[in-house]
N, C-alpha and C. Protein backbone atom coordinates (compact mmCIF):
# COMPACT_ATOMS: atom_id res chain seq x y z
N UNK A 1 -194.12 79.32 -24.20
CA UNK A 1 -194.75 79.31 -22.89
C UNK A 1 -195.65 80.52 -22.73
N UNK A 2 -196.76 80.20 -21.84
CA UNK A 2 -197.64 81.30 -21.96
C UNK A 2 -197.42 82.28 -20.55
N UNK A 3 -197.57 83.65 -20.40
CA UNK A 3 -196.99 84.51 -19.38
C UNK A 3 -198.27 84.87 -18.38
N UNK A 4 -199.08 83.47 -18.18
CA UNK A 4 -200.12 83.24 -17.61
C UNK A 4 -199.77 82.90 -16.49
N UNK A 5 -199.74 83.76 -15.78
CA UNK A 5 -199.51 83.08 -13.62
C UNK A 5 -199.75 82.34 -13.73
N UNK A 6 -199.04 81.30 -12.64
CA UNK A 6 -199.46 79.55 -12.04
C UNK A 6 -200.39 80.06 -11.11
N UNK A 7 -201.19 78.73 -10.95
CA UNK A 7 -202.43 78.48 -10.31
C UNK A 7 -201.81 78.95 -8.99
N UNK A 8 -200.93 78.27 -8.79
CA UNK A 8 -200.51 79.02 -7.26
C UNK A 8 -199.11 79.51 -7.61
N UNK A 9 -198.76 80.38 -6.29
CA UNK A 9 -197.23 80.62 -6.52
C UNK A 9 -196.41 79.59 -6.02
N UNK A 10 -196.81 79.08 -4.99
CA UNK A 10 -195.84 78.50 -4.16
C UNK A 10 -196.25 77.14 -3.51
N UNK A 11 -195.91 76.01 -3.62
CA UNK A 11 -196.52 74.39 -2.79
C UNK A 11 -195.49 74.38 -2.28
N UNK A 12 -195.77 74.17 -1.08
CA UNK A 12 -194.63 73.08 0.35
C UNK A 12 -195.42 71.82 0.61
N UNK A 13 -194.38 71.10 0.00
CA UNK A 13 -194.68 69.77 0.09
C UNK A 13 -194.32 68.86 1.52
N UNK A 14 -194.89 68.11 2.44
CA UNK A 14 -194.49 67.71 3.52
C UNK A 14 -194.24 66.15 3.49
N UNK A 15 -193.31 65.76 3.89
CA UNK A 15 -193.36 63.86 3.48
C UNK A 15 -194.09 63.65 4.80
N UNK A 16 -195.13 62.61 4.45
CA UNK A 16 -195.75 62.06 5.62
C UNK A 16 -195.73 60.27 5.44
N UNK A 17 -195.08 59.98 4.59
CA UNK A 17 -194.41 58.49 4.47
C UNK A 17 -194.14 57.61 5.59
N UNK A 18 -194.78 56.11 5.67
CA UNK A 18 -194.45 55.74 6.83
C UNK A 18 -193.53 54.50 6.27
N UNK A 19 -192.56 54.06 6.83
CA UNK A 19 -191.43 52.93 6.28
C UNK A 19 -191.38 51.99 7.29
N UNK A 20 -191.52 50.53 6.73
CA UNK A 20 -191.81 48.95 7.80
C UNK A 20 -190.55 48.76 7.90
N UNK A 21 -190.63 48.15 9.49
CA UNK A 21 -189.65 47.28 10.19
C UNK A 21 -188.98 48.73 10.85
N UNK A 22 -189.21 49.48 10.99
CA UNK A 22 -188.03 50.03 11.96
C UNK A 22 -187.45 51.20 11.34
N UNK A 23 -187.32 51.41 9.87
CA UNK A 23 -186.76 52.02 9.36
C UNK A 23 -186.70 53.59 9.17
N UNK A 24 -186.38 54.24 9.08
CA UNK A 24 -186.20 55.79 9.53
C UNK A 24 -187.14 56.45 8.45
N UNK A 25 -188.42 57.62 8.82
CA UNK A 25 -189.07 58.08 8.28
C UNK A 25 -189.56 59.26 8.81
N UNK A 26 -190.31 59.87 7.84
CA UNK A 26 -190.74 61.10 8.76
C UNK A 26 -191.89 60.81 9.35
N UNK A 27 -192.78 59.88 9.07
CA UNK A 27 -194.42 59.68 9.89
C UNK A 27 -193.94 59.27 10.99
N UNK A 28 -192.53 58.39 11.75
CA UNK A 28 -192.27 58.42 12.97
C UNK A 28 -192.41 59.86 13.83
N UNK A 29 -191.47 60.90 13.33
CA UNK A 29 -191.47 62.24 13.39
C UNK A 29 -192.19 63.26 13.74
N UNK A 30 -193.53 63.06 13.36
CA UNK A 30 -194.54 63.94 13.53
C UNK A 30 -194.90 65.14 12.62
N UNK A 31 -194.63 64.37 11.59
CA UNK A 31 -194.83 65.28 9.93
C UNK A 31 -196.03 65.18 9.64
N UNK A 32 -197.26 64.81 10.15
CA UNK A 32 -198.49 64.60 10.09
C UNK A 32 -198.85 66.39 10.66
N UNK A 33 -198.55 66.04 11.98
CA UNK A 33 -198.92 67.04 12.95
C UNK A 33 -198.07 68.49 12.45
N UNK A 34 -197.24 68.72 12.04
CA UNK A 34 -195.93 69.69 11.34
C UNK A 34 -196.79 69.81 10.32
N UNK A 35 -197.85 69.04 9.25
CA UNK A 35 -198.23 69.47 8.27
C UNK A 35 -199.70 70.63 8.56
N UNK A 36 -200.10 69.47 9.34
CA UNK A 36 -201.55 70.12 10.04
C UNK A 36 -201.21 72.02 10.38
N UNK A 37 -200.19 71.74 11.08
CA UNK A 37 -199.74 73.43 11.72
C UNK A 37 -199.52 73.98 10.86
N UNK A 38 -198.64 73.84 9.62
CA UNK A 38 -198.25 74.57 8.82
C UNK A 38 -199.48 74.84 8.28
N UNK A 39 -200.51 74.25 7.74
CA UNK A 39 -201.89 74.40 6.67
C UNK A 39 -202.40 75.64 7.66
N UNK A 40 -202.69 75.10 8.79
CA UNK A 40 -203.09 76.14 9.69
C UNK A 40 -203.25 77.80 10.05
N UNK A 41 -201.51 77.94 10.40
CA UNK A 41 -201.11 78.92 10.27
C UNK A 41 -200.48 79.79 9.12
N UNK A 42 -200.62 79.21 7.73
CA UNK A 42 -200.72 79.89 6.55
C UNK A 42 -202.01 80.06 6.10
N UNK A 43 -202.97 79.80 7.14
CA UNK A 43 -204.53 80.13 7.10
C UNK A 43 -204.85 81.37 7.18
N UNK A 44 -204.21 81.15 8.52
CA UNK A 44 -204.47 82.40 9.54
C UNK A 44 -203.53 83.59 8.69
N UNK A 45 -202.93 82.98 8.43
CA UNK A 45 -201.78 84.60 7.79
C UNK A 45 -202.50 85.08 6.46
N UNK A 46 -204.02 84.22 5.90
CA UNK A 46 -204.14 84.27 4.79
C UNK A 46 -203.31 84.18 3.24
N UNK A 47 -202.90 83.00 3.27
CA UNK A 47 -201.83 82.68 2.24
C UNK A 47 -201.92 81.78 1.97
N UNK A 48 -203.09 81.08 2.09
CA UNK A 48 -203.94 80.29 0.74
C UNK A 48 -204.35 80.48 -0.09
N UNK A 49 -204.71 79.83 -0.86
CA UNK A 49 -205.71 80.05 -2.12
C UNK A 49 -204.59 80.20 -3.68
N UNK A 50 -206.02 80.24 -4.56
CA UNK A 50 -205.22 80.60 -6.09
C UNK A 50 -204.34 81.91 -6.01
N UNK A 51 -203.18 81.71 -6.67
CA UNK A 51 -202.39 82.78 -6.79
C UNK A 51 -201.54 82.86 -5.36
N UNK A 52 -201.74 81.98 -4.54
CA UNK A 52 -200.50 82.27 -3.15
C UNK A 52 -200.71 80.87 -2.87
N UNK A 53 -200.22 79.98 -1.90
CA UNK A 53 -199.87 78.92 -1.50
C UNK A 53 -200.43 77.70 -1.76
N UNK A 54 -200.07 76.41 -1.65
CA UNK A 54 -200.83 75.54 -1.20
C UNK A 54 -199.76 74.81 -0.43
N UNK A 55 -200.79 73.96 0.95
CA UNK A 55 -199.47 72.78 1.27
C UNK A 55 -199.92 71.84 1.49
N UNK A 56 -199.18 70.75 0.79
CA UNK A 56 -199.78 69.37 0.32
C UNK A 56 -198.83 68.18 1.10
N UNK A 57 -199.65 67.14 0.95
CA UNK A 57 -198.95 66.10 2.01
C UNK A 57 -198.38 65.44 0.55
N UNK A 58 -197.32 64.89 0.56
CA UNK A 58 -196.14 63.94 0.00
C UNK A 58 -195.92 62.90 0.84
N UNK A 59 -196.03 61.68 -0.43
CA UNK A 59 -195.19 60.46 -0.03
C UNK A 59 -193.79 60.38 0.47
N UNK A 60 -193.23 59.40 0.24
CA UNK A 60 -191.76 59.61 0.45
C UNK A 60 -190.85 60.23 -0.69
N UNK A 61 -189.93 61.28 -0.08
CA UNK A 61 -189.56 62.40 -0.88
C UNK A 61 -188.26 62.03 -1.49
N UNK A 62 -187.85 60.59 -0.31
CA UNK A 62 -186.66 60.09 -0.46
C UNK A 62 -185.45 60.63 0.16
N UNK A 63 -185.55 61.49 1.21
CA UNK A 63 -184.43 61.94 2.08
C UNK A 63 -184.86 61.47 3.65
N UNK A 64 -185.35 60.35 3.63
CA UNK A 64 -185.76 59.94 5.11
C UNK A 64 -184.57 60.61 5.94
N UNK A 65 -183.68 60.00 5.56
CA UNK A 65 -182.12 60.21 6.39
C UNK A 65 -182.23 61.73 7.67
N UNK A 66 -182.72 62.00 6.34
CA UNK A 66 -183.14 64.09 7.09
C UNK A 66 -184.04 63.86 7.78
N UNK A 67 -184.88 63.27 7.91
CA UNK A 67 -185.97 63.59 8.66
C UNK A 67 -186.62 64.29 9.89
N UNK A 68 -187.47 64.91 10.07
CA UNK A 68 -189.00 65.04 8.37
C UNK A 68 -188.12 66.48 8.13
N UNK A 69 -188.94 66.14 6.67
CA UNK A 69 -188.22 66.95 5.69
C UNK A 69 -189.63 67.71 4.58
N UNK A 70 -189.46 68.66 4.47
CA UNK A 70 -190.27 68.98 3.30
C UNK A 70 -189.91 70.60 2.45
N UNK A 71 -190.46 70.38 0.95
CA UNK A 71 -189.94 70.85 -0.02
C UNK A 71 -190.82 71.97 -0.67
N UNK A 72 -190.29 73.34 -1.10
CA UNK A 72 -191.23 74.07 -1.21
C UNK A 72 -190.97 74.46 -2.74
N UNK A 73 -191.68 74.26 -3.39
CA UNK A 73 -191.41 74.80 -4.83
C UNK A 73 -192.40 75.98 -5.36
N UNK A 74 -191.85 76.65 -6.57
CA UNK A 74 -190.96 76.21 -7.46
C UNK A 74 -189.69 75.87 -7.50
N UNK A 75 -189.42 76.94 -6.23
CA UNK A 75 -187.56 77.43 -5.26
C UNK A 75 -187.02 75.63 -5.52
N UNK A 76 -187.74 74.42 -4.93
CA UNK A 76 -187.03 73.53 -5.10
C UNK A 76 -186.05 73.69 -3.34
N UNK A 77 -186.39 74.07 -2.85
CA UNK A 77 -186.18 74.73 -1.59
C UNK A 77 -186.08 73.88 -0.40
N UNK A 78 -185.43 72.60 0.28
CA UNK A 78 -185.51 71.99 0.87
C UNK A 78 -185.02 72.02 2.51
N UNK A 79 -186.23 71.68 3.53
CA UNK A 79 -186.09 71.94 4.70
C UNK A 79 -186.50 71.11 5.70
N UNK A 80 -185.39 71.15 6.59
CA UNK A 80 -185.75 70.09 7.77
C UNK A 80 -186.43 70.50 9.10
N UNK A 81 -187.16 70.26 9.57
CA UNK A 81 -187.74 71.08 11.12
C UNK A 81 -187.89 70.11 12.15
N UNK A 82 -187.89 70.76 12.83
CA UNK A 82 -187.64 69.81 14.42
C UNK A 82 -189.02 70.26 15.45
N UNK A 83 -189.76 71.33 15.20
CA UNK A 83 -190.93 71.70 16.12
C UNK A 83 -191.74 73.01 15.47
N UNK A 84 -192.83 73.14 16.14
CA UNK A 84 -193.13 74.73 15.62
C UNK A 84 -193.08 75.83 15.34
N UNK A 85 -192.11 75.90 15.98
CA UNK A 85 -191.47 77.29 15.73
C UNK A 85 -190.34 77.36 14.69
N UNK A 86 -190.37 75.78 14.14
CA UNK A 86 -189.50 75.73 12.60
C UNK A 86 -190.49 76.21 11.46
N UNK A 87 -191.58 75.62 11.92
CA UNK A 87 -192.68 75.48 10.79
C UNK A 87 -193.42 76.91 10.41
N UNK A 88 -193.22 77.82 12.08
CA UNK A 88 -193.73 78.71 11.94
C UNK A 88 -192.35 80.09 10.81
N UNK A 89 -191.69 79.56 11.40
CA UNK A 89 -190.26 80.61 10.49
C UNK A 89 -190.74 80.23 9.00
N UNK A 90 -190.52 79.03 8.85
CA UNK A 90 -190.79 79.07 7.31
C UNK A 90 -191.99 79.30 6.35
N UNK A 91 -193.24 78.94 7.37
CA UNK A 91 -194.19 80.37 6.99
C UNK A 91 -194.03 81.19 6.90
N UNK A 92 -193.47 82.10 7.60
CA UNK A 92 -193.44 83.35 8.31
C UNK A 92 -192.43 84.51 6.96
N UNK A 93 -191.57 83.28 7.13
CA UNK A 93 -190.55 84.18 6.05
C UNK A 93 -190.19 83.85 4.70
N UNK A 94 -190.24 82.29 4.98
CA UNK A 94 -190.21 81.88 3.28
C UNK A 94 -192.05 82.13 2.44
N UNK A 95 -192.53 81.58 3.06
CA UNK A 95 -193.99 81.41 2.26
C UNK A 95 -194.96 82.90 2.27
N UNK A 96 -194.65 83.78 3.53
CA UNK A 96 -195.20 85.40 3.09
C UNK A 96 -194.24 85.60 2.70
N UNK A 97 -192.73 85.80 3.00
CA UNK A 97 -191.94 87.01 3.24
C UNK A 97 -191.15 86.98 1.76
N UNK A 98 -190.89 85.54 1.25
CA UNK A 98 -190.03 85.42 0.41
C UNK A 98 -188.77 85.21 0.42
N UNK A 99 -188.51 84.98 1.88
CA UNK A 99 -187.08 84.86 2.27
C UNK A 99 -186.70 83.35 2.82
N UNK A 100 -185.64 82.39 2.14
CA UNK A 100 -185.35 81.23 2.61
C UNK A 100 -184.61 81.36 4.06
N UNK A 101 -185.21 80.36 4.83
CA UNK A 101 -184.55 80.60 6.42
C UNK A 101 -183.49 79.02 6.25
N UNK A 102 -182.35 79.77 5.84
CA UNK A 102 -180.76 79.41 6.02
C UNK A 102 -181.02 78.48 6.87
N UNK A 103 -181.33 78.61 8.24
CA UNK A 103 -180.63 77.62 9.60
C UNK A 103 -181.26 76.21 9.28
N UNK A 104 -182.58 76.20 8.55
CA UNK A 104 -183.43 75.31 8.37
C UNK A 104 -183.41 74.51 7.42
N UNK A 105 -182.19 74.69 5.86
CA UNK A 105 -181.97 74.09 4.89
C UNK A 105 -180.79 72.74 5.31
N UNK A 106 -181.90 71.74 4.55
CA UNK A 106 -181.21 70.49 4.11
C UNK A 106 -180.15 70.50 3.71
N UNK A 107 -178.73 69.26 4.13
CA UNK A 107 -177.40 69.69 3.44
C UNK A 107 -178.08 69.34 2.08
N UNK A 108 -177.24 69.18 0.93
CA UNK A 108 -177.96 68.43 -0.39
C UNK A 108 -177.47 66.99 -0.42
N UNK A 109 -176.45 66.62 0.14
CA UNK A 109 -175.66 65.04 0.17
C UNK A 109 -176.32 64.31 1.38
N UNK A 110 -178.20 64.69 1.90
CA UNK A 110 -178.26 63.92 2.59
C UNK A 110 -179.80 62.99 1.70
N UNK A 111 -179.78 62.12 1.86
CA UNK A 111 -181.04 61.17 1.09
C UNK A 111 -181.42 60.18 1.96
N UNK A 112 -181.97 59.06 0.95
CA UNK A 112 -182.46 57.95 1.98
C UNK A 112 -181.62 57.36 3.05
């Protein structure tokens, strides 16, 4: 393996998946709008670009159950949010700070 930095350090992936008939997803949710903010305000904090972030929209991630849910790697780091001021913590502290915000992690036994 070569000891060549990744293009970025860090992707948070957001499910923006929508599921027919009724069925539980995060595009019900407002993981559209949760993605938009997050791109946003890791703008503003400057923590885009090569060598620091990207955040990308995802299909279904397969944990509807959680929903919305999204995943930050390399960490593999999985998190559920309920409004902005979720989205903004995990900017704030996981994606500058480096620190996973506990209150906000997915159990692991939850999926579709």
């Amino acid at each position: 393996m070569s000891n060549t930095p990744p293009y970025y350090e860090q992707h948070i992936f957001f499910c923006l998946n929508e599921r027919e008939g009724g069925q539980d997803c995060c595009a019900k949710l407002q993981a559209l709008a949760a993605f938009e903010y997050c791109k946003s305000q890791a703008k503003a904090l400057g923590l885009l670009g090569p060598g620091k972030v990207r955040v990308n929209r995802a299909g279904c991630l397969d944990r509807c159950a959680a929903g919305p849910v999204a995943v930050v790697y390399p960490q593999a780091v999985w998190y559920r949010y309920v409004d902005r001021s979720d989205i903004d913590e995990i900017v704030q502290s996981h994606l500058r700070d480096g620190v996973v915000v506990q209150r906000l992690l997915l159990p692991p036994d939850i999926g579709a």
